[in-house]
Protein backbone atom coordinates (compact mmCIF):
# COMPACT_ATOMS: atom_id res chain seq x y z
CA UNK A 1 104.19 119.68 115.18
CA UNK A 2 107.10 116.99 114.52
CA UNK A 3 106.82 115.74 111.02
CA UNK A 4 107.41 111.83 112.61
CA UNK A 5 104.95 112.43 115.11
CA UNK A 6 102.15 113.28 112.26
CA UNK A 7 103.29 110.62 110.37
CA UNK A 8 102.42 107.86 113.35
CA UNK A 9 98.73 109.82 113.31
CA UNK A 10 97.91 109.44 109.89
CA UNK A 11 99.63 105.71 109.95
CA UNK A 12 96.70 105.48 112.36
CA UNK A 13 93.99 106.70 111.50
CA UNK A 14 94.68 104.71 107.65
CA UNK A 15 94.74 101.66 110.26
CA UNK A 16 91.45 103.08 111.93
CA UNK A 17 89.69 102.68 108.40
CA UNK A 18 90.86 100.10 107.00
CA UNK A 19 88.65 97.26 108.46
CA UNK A 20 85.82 99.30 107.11
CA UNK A 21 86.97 98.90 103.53
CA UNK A 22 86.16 95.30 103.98
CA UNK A 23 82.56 93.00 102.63
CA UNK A 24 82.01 91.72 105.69
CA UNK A 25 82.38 94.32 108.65
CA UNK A 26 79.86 93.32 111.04
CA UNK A 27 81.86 91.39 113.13
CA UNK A 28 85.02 93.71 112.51
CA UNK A 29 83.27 96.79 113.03
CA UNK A 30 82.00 95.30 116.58
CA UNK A 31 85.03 93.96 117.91
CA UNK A 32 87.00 96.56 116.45
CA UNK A 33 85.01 99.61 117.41
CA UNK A 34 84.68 97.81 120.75
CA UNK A 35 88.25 98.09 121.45
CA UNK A 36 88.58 101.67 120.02
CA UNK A 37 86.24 102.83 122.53
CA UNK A 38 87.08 100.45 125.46
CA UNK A 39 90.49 102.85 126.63
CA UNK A 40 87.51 106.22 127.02
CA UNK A 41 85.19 104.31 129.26
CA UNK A 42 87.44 104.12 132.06
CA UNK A 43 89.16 106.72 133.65
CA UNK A 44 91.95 104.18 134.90
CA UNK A 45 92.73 102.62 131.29
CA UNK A 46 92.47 106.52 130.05
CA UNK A 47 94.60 107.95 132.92
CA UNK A 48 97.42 105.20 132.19
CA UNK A 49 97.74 105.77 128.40
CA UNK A 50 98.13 109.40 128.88
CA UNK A 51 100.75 109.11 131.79
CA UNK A 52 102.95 106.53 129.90
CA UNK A 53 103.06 108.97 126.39
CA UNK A 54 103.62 112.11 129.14
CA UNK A 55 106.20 110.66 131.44
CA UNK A 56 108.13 109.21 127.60
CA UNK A 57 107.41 112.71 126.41
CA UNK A 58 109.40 114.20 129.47
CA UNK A 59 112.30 111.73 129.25
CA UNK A 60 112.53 112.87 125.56
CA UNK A 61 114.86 111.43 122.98
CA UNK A 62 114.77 107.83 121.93
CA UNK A 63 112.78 107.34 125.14
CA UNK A 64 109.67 109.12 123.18
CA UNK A 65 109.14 106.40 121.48
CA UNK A 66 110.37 103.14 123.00
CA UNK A 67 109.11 103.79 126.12
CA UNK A 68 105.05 103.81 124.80
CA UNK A 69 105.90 101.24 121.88
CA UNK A 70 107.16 98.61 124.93
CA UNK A 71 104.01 99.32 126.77
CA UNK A 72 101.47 99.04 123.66
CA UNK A 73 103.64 95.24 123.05
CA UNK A 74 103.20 93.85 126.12
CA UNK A 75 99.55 95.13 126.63
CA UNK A 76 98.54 93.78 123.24
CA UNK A 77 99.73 90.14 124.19
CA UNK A 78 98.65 89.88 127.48
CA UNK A 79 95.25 91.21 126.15
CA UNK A 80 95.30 88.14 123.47
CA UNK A 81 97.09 85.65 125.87
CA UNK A 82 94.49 86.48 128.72
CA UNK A 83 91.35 85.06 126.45
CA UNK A 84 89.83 82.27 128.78
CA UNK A 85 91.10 83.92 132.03
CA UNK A 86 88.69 84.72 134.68
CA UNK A 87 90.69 87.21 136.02
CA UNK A 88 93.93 87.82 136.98
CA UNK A 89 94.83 88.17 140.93
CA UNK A 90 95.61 91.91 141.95
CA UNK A 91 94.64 93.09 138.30
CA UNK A 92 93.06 95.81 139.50
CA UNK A 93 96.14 96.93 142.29
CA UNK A 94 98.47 96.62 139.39
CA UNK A 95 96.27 98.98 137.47
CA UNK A 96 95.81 101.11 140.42
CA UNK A 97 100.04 100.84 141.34
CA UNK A 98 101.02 101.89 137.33
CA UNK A 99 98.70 105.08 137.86
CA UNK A 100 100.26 105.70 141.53
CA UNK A 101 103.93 104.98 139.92
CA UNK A 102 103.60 107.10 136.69
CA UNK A 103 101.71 109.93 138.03
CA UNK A 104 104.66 109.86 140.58
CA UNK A 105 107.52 109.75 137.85
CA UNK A 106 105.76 113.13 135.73
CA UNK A 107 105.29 115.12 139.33
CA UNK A 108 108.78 114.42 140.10
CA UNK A 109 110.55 114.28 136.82
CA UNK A 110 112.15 111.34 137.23
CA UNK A 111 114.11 110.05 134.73
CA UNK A 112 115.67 106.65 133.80
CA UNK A 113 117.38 105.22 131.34
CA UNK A 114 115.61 103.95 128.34
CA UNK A 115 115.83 100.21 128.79
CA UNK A 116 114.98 100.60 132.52
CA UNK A 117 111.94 102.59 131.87
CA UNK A 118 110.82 100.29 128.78
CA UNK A 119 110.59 97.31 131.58
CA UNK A 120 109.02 99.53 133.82
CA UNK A 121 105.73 100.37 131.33
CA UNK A 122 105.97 96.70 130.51
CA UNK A 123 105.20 95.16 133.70
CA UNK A 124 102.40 98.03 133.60
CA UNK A 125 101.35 97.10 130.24
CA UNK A 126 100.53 93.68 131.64
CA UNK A 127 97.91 94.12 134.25
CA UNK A 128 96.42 96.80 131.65
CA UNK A 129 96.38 93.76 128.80
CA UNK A 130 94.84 91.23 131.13
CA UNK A 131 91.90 93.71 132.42
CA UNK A 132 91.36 94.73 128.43
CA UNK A 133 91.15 91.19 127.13
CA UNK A 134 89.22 89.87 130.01
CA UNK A 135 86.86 92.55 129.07
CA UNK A 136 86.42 91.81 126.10
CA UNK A 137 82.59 91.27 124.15
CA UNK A 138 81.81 87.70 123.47
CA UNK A 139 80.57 88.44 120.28
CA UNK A 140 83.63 90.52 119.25
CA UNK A 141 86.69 88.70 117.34
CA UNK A 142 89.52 88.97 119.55
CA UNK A 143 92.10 90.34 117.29
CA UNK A 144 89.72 93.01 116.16
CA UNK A 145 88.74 94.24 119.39
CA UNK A 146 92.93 94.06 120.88
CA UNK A 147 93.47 95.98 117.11
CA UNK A 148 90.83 98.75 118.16
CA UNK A 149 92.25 99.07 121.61
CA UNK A 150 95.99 98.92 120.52
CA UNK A 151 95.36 102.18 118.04
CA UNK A 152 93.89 104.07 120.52
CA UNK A 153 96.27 103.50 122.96
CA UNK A 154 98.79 104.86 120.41
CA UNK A 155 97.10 107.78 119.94
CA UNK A 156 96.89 108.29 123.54
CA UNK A 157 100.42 107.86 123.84
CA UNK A 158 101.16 110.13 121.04
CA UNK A 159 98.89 113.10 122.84
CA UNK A 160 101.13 112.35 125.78
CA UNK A 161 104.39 112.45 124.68
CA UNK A 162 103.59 115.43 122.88
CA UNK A 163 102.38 117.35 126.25
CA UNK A 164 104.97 115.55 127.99
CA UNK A 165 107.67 116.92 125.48
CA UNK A 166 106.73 120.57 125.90
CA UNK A 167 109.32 122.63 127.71
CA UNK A 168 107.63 125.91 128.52
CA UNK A 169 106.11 126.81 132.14
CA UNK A 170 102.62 126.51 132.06
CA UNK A 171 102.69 123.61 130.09
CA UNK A 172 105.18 122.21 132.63
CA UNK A 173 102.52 123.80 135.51
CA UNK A 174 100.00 121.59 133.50
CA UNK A 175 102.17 117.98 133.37
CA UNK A 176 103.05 118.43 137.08
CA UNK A 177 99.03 118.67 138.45
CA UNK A 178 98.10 115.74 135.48
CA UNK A 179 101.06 113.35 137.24
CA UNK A 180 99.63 114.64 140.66
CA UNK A 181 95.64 114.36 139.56
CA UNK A 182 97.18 110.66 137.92
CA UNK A 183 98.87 109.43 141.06
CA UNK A 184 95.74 110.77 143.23
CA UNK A 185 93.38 108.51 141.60
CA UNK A 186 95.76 105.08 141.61
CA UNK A 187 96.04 106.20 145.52
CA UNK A 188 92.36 106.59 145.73
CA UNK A 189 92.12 103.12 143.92
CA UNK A 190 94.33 101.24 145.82
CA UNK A 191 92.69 102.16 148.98
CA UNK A 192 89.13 101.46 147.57
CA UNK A 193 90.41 97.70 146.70
């Protein structure tokens, strides 16, 4: 495994624990462990942090990185800028359009150029931030809870862009019905809103 790519894990997972090391962790261990877990309890949020690692992972180069650090940005302050928002018109389309789009981009390789498909994620990133932080427990602290979310997102990405980076046939087999299973269920979602 690339030596960077373990370095960003255990970077995370020393972020994982550190709010634990804390006096007082009740209210960091609830907002925080709230957000770790909020990306696993829907397949949408899921679906969306694996496709944006994958589809980096197949761009490769500096595109592996800059691609899923955009989206995890932009997610992380629309998720704190959305606190006091009701909801966000079409939040759930967008969500449903970014799984459509990036399932799309893995089943058909497509490939832009880094800047291009930084701005891409980020619009993404936006409707994911909104539905996160509108989510989020009232008796959680906000920045804990985006924290908890943020990491796991990274470590979603990071399982991504490590399948997406593989170059031999059955892992390419693999990507290809992922992007297709991906883009299935934004199509499904789109037509169910």
């Amino acid at each position: 495994m690339n030596n960077n790519i373990m370095k960003v894990i255990g970077f995370t997972v020393l972020l994982i624990a550190a709010p634990f090391a804390e006096a007082h962790t009740g209210e960091v261990q609830s907002g925080f462990m709230s957000g770790l877990s909020h990306p696993f309890l829907g397949l949408d949020h899921l679906l969306a942090m694996l496709a944006v690692g994958i589809w980096a992972g197949k761009m490769g180069g500096k595109a592996s990185w800059r691609v899923p650090l955009a989206f995890i940005i932009i997610m992380f302050v629309s998720a704190l800028f959305s606190q006091g928002l009701v909801s966000m018109p079409l939040i759930e389309n967008g969500i449903a359009v970014s799984l459509l789009l990036l399932g799309l981009f893995i089943v058909l390789a497509v490939k832009l150029p880094v800047a291009m498909g930084m701005i891409v994620v980020s619009l993404f990133a936006v409707s994911h931030g909104v539905a996160h932080g509108v989510e989020l427990p009232v008796a959680a602290s906000p920045f804990w809870y985006v924290s908890g979310f943020f990491l796991t997102t990274a470590l979603l990405h990071a399982v991504g862009v490590m399948a997406g980076a593989s170059r031999n046939d059955k892992s390419l087999m693999f990507i290809r019905l992922a992007g297709a299973f991906i883009a299935t269920t934004g199509g499904f979602m789109l037509l169910a809103n």
